[in-house]
Protein backbone atom coordinates (compact mmCIF):
# COMPACT_ATOMS: atom_id res chain seq x y z
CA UNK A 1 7.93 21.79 -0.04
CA UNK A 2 11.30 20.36 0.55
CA UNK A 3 9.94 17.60 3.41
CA UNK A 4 7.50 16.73 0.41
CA UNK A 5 10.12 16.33 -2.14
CA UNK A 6 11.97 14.10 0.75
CA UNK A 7 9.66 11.69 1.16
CA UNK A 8 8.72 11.74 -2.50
CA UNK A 9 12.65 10.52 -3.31
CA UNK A 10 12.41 8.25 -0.67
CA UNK A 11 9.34 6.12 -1.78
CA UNK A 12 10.14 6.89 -5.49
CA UNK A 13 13.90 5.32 -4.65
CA UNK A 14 12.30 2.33 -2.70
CA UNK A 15 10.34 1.44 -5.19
CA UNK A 16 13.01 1.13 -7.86
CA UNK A 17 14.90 -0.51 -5.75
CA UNK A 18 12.24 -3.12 -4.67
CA UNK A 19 11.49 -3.64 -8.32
CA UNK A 20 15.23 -4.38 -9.52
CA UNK A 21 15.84 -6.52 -6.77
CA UNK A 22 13.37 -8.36 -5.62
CA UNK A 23 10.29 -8.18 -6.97
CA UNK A 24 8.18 -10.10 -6.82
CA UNK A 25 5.02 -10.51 -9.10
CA UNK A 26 4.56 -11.67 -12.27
CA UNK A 27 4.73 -9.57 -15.37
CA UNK A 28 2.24 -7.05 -15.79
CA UNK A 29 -0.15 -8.79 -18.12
CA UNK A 30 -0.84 -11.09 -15.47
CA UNK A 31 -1.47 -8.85 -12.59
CA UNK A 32 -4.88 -8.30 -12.89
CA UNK A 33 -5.62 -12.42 -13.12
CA UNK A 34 -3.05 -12.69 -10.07
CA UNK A 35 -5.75 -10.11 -7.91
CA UNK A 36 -8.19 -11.75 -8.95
CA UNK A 37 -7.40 -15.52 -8.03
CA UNK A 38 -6.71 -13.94 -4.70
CA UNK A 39 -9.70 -12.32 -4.17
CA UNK A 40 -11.89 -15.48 -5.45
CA UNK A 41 -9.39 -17.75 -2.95
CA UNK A 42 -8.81 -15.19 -0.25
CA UNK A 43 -10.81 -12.98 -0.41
CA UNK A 44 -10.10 -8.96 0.12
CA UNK A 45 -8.61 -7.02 3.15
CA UNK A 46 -7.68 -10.22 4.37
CA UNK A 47 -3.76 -10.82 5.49
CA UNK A 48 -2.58 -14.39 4.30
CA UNK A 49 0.80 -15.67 4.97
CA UNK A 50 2.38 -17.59 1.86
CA UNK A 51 4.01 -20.65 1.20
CA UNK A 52 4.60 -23.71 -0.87
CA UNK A 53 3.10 -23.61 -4.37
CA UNK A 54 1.23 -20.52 -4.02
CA UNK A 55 4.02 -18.52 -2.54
CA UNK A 56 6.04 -19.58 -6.15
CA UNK A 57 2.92 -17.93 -7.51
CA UNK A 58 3.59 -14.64 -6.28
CA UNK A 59 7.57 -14.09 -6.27
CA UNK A 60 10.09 -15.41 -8.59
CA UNK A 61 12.69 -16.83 -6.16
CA UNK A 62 11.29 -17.17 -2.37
CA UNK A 63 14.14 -17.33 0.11
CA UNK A 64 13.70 -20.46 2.25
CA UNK A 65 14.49 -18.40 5.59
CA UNK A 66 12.19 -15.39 4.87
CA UNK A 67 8.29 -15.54 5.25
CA UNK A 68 6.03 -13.76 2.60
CA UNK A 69 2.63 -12.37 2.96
CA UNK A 70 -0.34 -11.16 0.84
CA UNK A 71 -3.68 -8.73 1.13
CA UNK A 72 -5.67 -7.17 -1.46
CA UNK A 73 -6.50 -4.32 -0.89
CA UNK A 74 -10.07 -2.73 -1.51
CA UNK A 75 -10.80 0.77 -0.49
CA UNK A 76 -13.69 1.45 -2.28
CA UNK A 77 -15.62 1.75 0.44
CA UNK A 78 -13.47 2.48 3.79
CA UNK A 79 -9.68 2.65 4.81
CA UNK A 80 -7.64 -0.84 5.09
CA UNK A 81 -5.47 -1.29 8.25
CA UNK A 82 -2.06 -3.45 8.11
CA UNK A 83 -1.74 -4.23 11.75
CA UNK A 84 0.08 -6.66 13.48
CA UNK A 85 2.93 -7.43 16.00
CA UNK A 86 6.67 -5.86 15.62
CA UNK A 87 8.24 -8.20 13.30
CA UNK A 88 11.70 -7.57 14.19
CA UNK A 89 13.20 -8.11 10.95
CA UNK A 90 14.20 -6.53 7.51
CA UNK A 91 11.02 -6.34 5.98
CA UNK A 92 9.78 -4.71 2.51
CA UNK A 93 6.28 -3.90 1.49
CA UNK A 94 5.39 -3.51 -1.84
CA UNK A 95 2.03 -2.35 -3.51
CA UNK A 96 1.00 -3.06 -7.04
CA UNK A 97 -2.06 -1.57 -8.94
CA UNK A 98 -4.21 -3.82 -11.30
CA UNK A 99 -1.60 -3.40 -14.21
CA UNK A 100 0.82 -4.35 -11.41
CA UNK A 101 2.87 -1.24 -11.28
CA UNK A 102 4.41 -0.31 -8.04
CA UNK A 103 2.58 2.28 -6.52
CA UNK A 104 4.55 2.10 -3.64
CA UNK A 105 7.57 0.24 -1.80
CA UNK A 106 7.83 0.80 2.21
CA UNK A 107 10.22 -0.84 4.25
CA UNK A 108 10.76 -1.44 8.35
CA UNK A 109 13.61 2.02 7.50
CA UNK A 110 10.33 4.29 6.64
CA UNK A 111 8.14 3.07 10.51
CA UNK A 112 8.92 3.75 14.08
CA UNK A 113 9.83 1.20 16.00
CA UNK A 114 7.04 -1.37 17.38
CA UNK A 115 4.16 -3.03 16.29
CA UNK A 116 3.24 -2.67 12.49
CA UNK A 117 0.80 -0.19 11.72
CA UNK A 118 -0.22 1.20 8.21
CA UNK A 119 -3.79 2.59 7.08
CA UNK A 120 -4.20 2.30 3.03
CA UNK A 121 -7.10 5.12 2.13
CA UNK A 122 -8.46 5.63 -1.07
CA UNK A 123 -7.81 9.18 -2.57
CA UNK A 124 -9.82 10.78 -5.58
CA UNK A 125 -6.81 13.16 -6.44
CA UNK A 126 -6.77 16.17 -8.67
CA UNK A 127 -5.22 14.71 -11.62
CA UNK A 128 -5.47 18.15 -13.42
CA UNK A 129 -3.60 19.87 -10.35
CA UNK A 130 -0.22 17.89 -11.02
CA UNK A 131 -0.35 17.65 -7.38
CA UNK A 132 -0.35 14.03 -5.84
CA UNK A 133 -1.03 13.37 -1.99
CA UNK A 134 1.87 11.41 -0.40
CA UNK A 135 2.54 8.80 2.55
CA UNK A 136 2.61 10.46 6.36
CA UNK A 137 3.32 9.18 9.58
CA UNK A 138 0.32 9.97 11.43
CA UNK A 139 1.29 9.43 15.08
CA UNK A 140 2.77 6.18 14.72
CA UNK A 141 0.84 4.52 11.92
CA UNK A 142 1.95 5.08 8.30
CA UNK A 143 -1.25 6.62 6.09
CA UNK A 144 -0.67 5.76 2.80
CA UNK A 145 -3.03 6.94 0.08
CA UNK A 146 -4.42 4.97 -3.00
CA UNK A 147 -5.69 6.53 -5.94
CA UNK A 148 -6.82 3.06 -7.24
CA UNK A 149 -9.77 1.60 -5.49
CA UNK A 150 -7.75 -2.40 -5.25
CA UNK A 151 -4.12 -2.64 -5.08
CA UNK A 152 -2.12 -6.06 -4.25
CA UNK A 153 -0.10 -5.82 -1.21
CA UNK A 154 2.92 -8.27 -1.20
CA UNK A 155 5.03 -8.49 2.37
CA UNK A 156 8.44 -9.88 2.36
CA UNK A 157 10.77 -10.28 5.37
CA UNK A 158 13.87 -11.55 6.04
CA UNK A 159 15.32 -12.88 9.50
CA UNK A 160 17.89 -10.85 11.29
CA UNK A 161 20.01 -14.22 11.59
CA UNK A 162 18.54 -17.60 10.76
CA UNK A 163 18.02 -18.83 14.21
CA UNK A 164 15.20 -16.10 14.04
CA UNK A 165 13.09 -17.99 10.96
CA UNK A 166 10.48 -19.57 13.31
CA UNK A 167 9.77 -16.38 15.36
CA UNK A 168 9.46 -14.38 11.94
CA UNK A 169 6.95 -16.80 10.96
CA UNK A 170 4.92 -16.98 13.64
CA UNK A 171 4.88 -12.91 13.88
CA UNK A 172 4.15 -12.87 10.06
CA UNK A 173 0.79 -14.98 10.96
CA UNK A 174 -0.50 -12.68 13.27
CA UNK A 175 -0.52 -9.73 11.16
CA UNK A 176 -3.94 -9.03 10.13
CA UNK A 177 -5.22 -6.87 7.51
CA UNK A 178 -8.58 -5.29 7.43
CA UNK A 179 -11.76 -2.96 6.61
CA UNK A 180 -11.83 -0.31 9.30
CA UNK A 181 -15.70 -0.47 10.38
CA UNK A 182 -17.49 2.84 10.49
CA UNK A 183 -14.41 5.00 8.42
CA UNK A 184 -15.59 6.42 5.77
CA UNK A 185 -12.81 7.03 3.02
CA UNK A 186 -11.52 10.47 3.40
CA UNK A 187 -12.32 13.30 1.19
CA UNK A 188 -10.24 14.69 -1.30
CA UNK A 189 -10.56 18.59 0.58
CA UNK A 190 -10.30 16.95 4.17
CA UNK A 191 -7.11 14.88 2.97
CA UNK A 192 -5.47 17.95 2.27
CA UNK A 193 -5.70 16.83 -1.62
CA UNK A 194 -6.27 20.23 -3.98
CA UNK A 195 -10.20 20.32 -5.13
CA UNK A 196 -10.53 22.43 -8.19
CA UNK A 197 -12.32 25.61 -7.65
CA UNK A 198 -16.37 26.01 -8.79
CA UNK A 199 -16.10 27.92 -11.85
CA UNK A 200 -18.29 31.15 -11.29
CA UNK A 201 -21.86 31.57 -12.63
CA UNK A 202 -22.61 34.08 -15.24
CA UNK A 203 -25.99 36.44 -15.28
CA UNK A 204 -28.26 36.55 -18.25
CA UNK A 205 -25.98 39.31 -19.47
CA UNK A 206 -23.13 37.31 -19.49
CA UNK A 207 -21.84 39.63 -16.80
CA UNK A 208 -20.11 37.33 -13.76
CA UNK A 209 -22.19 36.67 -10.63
CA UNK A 210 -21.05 38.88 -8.06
């Protein structure tokens, strides 16, 4: 219980923090228009680096030295993967649902060191449990689970010292971001997610089954 209420501060505090400082999107009334530009333009599960006009699109007040970076996510059907090489840099990852709240903010603090490795999974939770399914390290990728079936992913990262702008770029490129063929979507039971209990059948006598 308490490791569960440790990383629940921790994402709950990243998030604020991501949203007061630098965050990103526009306001929420526009969210679900912003997701779905992208996915007419982009397309889903696809990783696209961003700059110029459509970078001012996404965030309020790019940096010129950091590099950005956008996916959205759809998990309908199977997991999403977030793969790519070590970006060796301060980065933050932020996830908005369609009414572009943050679901979730992870930064480079929350991942091993190495190459970048986090698989999004849909979750039908237990709403009437109270009980919510959190982010894991699984080995060294990050599982993070999504109770809404598309989510915008926004990546920001920032250079350790300037010189390091062109490698950062070049690393935020290769990232790649997609459907994981042949995974289904977990289950709610198998993902360790609370499934309410059958209720129990009655006799003709009103009498429970036994």
């Amino acid at each position: 219980m308490t490791r569960a209420l440790y990383w629940l501060g921790i994402f709950a505090l990243s998030a604020l923090v991501a949203h007061l400082a630098h965050v990103l999107i526009s306001p929420r009334q526009e969210a679900r228009s912003m997701m779905l530009q992208v996915q007419q333009r982009m397309g889903a599960n696809a990783f696209h680096p961003l700059s110029g006009e459509v970078l001012r699109r996404f965030v309020r007040h790019p940096l010129a030295e950091a590099a950005y970076g956008a996916c959205l996510l759809d998990v309908q059907e199977t997991p999403v993967a977030l793969k790519g090489p070590d970006l060796r840099s301060l980065w933050a990852l932020t996830v908005y649902s369609p009414r572009g709240d943050v679901i979730y903010a992870i930064t480079d603090r929350h991942l091993p060191p190495g190459p970048l490795d986090i698989r999004f999974e849909y979750r039908e939770l237990d709403r009437a449990s109270g009980e919510i399914a959190l982010p894991r390290l699984r080995g060294k990728t990050m599982v993070v689970p999504l109770a809404v079936k598309q989510a915008l992913l926004l990546l920001e990262a920032w250079p350790w010292h300037p010189g390091q702008a062109p490698m950062l770029q070049q690393r935020m490129k290769a990232l790649t971001c997609a459907a994981q063929p042949g995974a289904a979507r977990p289950a709610a039971g198998k993902a360790g997610v609370p499934v309410p209990r059958a209720r129990p059948q009655r006799g003709k006598t009103g009498e429970k089954a036994p």
